[in-house]
Protein backbone atom coordinates (compact mmCIF):
# COMPACT_ATOMS: atom_id res chain seq x y z
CA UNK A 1 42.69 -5.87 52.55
CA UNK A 2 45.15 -8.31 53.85
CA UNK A 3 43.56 -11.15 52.45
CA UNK A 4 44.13 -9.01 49.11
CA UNK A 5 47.46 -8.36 49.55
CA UNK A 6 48.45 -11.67 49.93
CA UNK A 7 46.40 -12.69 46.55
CA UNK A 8 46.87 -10.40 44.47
CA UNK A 9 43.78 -8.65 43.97
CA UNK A 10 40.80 -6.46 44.58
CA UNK A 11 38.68 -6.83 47.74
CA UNK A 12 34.94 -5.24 49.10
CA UNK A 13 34.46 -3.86 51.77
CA UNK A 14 30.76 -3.86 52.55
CA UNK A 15 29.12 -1.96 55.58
CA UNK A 16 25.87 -2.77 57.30
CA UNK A 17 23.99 -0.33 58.70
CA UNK A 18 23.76 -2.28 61.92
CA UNK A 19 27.48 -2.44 61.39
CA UNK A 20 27.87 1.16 60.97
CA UNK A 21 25.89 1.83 64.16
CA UNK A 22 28.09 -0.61 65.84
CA UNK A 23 31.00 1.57 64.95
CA UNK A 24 29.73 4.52 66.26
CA UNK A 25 29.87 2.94 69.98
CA UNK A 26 26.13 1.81 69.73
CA UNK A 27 24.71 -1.99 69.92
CA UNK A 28 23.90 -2.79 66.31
CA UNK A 29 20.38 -2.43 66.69
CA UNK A 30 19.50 -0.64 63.48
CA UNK A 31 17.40 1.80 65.49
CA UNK A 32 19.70 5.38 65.76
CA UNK A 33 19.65 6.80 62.01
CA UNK A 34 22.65 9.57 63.09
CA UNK A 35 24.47 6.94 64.66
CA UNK A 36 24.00 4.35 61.70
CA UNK A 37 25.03 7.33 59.41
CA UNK A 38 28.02 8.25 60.81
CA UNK A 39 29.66 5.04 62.27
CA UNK A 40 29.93 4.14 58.27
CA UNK A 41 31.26 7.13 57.27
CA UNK A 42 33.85 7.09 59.38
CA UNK A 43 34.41 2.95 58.63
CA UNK A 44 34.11 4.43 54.64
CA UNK A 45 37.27 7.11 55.45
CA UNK A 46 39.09 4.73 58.02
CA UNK A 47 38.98 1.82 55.32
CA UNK A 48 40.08 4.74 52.38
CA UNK A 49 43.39 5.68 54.39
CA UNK A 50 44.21 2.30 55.40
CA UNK A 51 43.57 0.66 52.05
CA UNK A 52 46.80 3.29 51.00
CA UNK A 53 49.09 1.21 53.47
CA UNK A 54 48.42 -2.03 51.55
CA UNK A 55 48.18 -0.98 48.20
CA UNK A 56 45.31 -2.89 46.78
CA UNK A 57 42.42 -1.65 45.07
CA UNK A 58 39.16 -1.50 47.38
CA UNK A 59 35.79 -1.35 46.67
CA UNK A 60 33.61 0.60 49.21
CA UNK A 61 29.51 -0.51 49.25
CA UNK A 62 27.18 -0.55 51.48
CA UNK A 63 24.34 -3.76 52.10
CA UNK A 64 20.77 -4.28 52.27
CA UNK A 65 18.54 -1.10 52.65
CA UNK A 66 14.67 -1.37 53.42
CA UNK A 67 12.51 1.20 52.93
CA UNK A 68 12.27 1.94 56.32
CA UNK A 69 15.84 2.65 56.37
CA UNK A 70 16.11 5.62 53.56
CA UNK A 71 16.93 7.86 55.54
CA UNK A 72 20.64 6.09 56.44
CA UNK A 73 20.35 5.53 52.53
CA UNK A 74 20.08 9.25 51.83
CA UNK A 75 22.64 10.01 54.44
CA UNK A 76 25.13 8.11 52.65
CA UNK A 77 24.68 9.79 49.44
CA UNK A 78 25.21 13.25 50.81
CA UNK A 79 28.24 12.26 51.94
CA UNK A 80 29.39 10.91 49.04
CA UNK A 81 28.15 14.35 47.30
CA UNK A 82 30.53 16.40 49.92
CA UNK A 83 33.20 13.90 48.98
CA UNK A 84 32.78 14.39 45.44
CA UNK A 85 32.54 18.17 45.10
CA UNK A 86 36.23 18.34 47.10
CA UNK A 87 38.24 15.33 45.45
CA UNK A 88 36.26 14.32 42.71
CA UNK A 89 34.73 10.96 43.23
CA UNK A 90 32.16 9.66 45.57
CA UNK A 91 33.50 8.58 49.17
CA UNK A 92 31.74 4.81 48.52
CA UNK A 93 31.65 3.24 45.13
CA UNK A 94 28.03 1.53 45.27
CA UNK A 95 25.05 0.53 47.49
CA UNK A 96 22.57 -1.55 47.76
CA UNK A 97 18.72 -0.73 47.85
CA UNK A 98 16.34 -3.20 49.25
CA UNK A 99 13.06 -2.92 48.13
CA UNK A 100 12.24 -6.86 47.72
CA UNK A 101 9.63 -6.71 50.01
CA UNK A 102 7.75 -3.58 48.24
CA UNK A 103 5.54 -4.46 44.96
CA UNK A 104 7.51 -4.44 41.77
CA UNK A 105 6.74 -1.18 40.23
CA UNK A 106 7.48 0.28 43.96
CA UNK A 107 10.69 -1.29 43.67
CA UNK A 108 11.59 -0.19 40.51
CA UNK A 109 10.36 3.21 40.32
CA UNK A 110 12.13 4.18 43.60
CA UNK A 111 15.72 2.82 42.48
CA UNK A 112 15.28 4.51 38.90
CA UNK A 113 15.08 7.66 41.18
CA UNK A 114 17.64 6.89 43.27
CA UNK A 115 19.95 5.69 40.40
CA UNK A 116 19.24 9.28 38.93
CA UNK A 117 21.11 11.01 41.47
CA UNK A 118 23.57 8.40 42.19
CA UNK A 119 25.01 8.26 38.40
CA UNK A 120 25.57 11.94 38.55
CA UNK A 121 28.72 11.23 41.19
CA UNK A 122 29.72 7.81 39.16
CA UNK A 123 27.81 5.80 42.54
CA UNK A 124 26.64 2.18 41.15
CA UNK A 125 23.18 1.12 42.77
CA UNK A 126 22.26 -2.65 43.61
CA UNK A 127 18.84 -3.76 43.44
CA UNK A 128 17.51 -6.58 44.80
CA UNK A 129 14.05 -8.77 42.90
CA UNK A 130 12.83 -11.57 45.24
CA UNK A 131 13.75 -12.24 48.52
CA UNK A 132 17.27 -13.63 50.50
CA UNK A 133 15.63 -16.01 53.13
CA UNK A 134 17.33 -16.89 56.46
CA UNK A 135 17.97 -14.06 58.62
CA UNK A 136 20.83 -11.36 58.79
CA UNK A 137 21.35 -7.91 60.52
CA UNK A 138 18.28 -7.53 61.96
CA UNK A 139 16.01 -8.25 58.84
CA UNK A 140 14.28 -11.69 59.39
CA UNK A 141 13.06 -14.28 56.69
CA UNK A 142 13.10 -17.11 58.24
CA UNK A 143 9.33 -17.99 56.98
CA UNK A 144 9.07 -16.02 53.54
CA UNK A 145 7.05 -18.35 51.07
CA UNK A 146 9.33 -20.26 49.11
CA UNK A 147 8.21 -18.94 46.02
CA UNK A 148 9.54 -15.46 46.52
CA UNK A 149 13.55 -16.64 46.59
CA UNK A 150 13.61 -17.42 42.99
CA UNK A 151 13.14 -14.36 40.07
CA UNK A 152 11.59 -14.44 37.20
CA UNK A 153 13.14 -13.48 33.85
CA UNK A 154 10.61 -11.38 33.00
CA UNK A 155 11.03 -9.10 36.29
CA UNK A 156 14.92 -8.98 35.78
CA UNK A 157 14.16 -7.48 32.16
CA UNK A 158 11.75 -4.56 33.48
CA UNK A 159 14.18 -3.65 35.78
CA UNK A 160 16.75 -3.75 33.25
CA UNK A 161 14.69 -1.73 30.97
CA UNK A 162 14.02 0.96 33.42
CA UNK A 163 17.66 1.36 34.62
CA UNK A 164 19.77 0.77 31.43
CA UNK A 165 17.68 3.94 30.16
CA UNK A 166 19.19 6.57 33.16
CA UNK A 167 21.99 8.60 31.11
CA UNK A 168 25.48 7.33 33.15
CA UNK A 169 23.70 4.93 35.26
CA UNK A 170 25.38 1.98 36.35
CA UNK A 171 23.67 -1.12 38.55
CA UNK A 172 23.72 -4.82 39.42
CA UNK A 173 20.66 -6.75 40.32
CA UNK A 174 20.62 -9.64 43.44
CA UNK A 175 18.41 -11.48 41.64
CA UNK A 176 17.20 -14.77 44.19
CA UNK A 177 18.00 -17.93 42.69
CA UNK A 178 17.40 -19.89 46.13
CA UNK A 179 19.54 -17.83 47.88
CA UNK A 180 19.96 -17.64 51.78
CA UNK A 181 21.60 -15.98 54.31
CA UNK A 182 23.49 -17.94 56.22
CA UNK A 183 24.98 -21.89 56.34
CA UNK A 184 22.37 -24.40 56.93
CA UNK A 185 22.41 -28.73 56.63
CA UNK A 186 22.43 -30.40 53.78
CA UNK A 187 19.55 -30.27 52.08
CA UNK A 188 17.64 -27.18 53.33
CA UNK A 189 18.96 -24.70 50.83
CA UNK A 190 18.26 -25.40 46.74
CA UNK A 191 20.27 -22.92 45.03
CA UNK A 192 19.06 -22.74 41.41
CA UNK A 193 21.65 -21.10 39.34
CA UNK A 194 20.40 -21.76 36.12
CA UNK A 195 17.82 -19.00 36.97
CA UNK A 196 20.10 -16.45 35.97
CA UNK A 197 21.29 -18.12 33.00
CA UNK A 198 18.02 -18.34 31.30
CA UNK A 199 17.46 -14.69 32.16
CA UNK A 200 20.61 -13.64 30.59
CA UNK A 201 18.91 -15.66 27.53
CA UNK A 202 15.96 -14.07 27.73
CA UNK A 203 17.11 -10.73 28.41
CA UNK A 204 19.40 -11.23 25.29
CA UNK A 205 16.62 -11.87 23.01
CA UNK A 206 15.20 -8.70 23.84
CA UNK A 207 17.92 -6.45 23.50
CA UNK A 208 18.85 -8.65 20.22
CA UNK A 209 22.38 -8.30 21.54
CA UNK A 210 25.83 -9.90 20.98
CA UNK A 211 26.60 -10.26 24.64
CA UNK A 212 25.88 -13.48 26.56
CA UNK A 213 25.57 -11.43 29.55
CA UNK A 214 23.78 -8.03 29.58
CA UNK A 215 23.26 -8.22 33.50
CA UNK A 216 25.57 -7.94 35.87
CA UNK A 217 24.26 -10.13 38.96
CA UNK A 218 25.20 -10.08 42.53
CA UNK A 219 24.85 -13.72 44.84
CA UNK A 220 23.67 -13.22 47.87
CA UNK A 221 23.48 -15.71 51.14
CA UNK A 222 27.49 -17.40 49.43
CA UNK A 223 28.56 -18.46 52.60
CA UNK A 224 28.25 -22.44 52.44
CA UNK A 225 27.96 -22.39 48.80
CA UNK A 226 29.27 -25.76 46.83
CA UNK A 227 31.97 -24.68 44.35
CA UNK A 228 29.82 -25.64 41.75
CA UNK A 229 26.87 -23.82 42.80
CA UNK A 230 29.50 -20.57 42.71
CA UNK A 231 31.68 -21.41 39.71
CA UNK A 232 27.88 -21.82 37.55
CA UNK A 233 26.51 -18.60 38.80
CA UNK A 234 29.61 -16.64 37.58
CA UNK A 235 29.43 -18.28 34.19
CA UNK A 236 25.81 -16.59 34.73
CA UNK A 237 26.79 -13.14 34.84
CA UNK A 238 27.68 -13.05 38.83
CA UNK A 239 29.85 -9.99 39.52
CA UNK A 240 29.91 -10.10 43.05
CA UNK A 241 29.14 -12.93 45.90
CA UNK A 242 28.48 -12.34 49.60
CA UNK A 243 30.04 -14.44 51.92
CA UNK A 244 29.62 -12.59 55.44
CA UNK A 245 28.60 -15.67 57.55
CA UNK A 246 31.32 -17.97 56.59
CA UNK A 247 33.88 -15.11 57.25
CA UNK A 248 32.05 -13.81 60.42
CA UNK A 249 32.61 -17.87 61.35
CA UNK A 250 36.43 -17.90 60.84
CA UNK A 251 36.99 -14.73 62.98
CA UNK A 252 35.59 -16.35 66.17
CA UNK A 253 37.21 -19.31 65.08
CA UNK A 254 40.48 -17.95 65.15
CA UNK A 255 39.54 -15.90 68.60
CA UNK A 256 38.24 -19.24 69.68
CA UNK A 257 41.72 -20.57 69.21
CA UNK A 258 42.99 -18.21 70.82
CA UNK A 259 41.54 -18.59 74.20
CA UNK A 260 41.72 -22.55 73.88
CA UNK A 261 45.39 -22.39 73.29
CA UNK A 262 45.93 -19.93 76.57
CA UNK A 263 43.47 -20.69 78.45
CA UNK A 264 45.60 -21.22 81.82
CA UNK A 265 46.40 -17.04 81.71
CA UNK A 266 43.03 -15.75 80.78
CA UNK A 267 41.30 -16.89 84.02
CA UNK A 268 42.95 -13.78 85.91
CA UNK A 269 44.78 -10.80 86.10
CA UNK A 270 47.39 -11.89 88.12
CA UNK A 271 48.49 -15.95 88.24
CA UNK A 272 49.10 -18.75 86.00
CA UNK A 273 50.89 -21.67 85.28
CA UNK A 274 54.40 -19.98 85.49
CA UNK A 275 53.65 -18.32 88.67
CA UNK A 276 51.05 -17.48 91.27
CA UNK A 277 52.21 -13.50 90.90
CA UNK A 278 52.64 -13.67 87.26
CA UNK A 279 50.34 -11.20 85.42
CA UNK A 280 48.27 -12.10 82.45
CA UNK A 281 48.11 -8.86 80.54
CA UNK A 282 49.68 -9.38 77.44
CA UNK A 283 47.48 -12.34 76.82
CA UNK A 284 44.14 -10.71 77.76
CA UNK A 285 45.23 -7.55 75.73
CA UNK A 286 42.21 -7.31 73.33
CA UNK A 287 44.14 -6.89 70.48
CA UNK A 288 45.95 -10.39 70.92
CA UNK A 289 42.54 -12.40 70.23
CA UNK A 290 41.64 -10.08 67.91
CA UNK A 291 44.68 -10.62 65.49
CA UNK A 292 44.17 -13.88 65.92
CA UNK A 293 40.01 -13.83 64.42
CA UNK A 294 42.20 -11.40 61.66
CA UNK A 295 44.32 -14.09 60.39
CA UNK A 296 41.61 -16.65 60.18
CA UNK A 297 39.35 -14.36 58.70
CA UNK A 298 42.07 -13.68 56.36
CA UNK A 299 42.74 -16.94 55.53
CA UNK A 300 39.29 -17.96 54.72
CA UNK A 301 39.00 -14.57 52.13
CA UNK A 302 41.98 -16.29 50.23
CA UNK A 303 39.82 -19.00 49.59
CA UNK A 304 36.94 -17.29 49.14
CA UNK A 305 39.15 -15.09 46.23
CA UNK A 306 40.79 -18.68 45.38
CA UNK A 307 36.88 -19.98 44.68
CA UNK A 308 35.54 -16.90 42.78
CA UNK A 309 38.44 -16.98 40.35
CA UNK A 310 40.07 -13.30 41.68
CA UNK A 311 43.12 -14.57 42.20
CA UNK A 312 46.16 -12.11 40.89
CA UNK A 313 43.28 -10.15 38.57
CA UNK A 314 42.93 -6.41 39.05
């Protein structure tokens, strides 16, 4: 939201459910369902008052969700329900189901369901077709078959078919193009953009539409992206690009600044270079290193909003 602020223009906030257990006082182990629950509730009402102090408008979702994991899914729902009934919109604005790993139909069948009950509170659903490799949050894919991290046109338009046909129903797919979680060398990630550009084609000719894009995609595994790669896939229909890893990166990196820069008065409470009886508390004050990982990570969303063309657009 700071990041915003400072450019001009909308941000998302995205919970994991890992995450969400983390902010109920749990490790983020994915394994307490009441924990994962309400740890991103609470993030979902903390981020709602705070995003009043800086003014910018913020977009509340929630990431990857296996099957294993409905019942955090359904959770979330309900308490967008609750919200709804007293103030009229959902607490979150969308939320992603991941059922990449389930056949097809599976896949679709369950998020046309989903999307049923969702559209009735104006909550958008993303769907994911193929698979994000590398490994995030818990969910490994480290050694999926390369084959499965690139979709096929005609499993974009099925989905597409199915969804566009629930009344009020709104959804993006994370269609895989390549993509991977994560930043790797040179060479061991082949993005292939044009992927969702011939589906937009394709889908297009079906439809016998006007629009050049009838999807709206999401881009998952950004972080390390070349601008290219980026600037192609939103002339492809890309709504929306994750970049957790590089901004995960330039938090530590600004904590890891941080200590570098006073080191000499975090090795004790008491002593350092101005004194053996000085004390050291305002330095190791948690909230000192921690505004400093802010800034970076601020810093880096700039260009990430600089990159994705949001500057100053609402």
């Amino acid at each position: 939201m700071e990041a915003a602020k400072k450019a001009g223009g909308p941000v998302m906030v995205t919970f994991s459910r890992g995450g969400g257990q983390f902010l109920a006082g749990k490790a983020a182990d994915n394994t307490d369902d009441a924990a994962c629950i309400a740890g991103t509730v609470a993030g979902a009402l903390h981020v709602r008052q705070v995003a009043k102090l800086y003014g910018v408008p913020v977009i509340l979702h929630t990431d990857h969700c296996q099957k294993s994991w409905l019942p955090w899914f359904d959770g979330l729902i309900e308490a967008s329900e609750e919200y709804f009934e007293k103030n009229g919109e959902p607490l979150f604005s969308s939320h992603m189901l991941d059922l990449s790993e389930e056949s097809l139909e599976d896949n679709i069948a369950i998020c046309k369901k989903y999307l049923e009950r969702m559209a009735k509170i104006n909550l958008l659903l993303e769907m994911e077709l193929g698979v994000t490799g590398g490994e995030e949050d818990g969910v490994d894919n480290t050694d999926v078959d390369s084959s499965r991290l690139y979709t096929q046109p005609e499993e974009v338009w099925q989905v597409y078919e199915t969804l566009s046909a629930v009344p009020n129903g709104n959804f993006t797919v994370a269609a895989a193009f390549g993509n991977v979680h994560g930043v790797y060398a040179p060479g061991n990630v082949s993005l292939k953009p044009v992927i969702l550009h011939n589906t937009q084609k394709f889908i297009k000719e079906k439809l016998g539409c006007d629009s050049d894009k009838p999807v709206s995609f999401v881009f998952h595994g950004g972080s390390g992206s070349s601008l290219e790669d980026i600037r192609y896939a939103i002339e492809a229909g890309v709504v929306k690009m994750n970049i957790d890893t590089d901004t995960q990166w330039a938090f530590w990196d600004g904590m890891n600044d941080y200590q570098k820069k006073n080191k000499d008065y975090l090795q004790a409470q008491i002593g350092n270079p101005e004194g053996p009886e000085k004390p050291n508390k305002k330095y190791y004050d948690p909230r000192m290193s921690l505004r400093s990982g802010e800034e970076k990570m601020a810093d880096r969303l700039v260009k990430c909003m600089e990159d994705l063309k949001c500057i100053d657009r609402l």
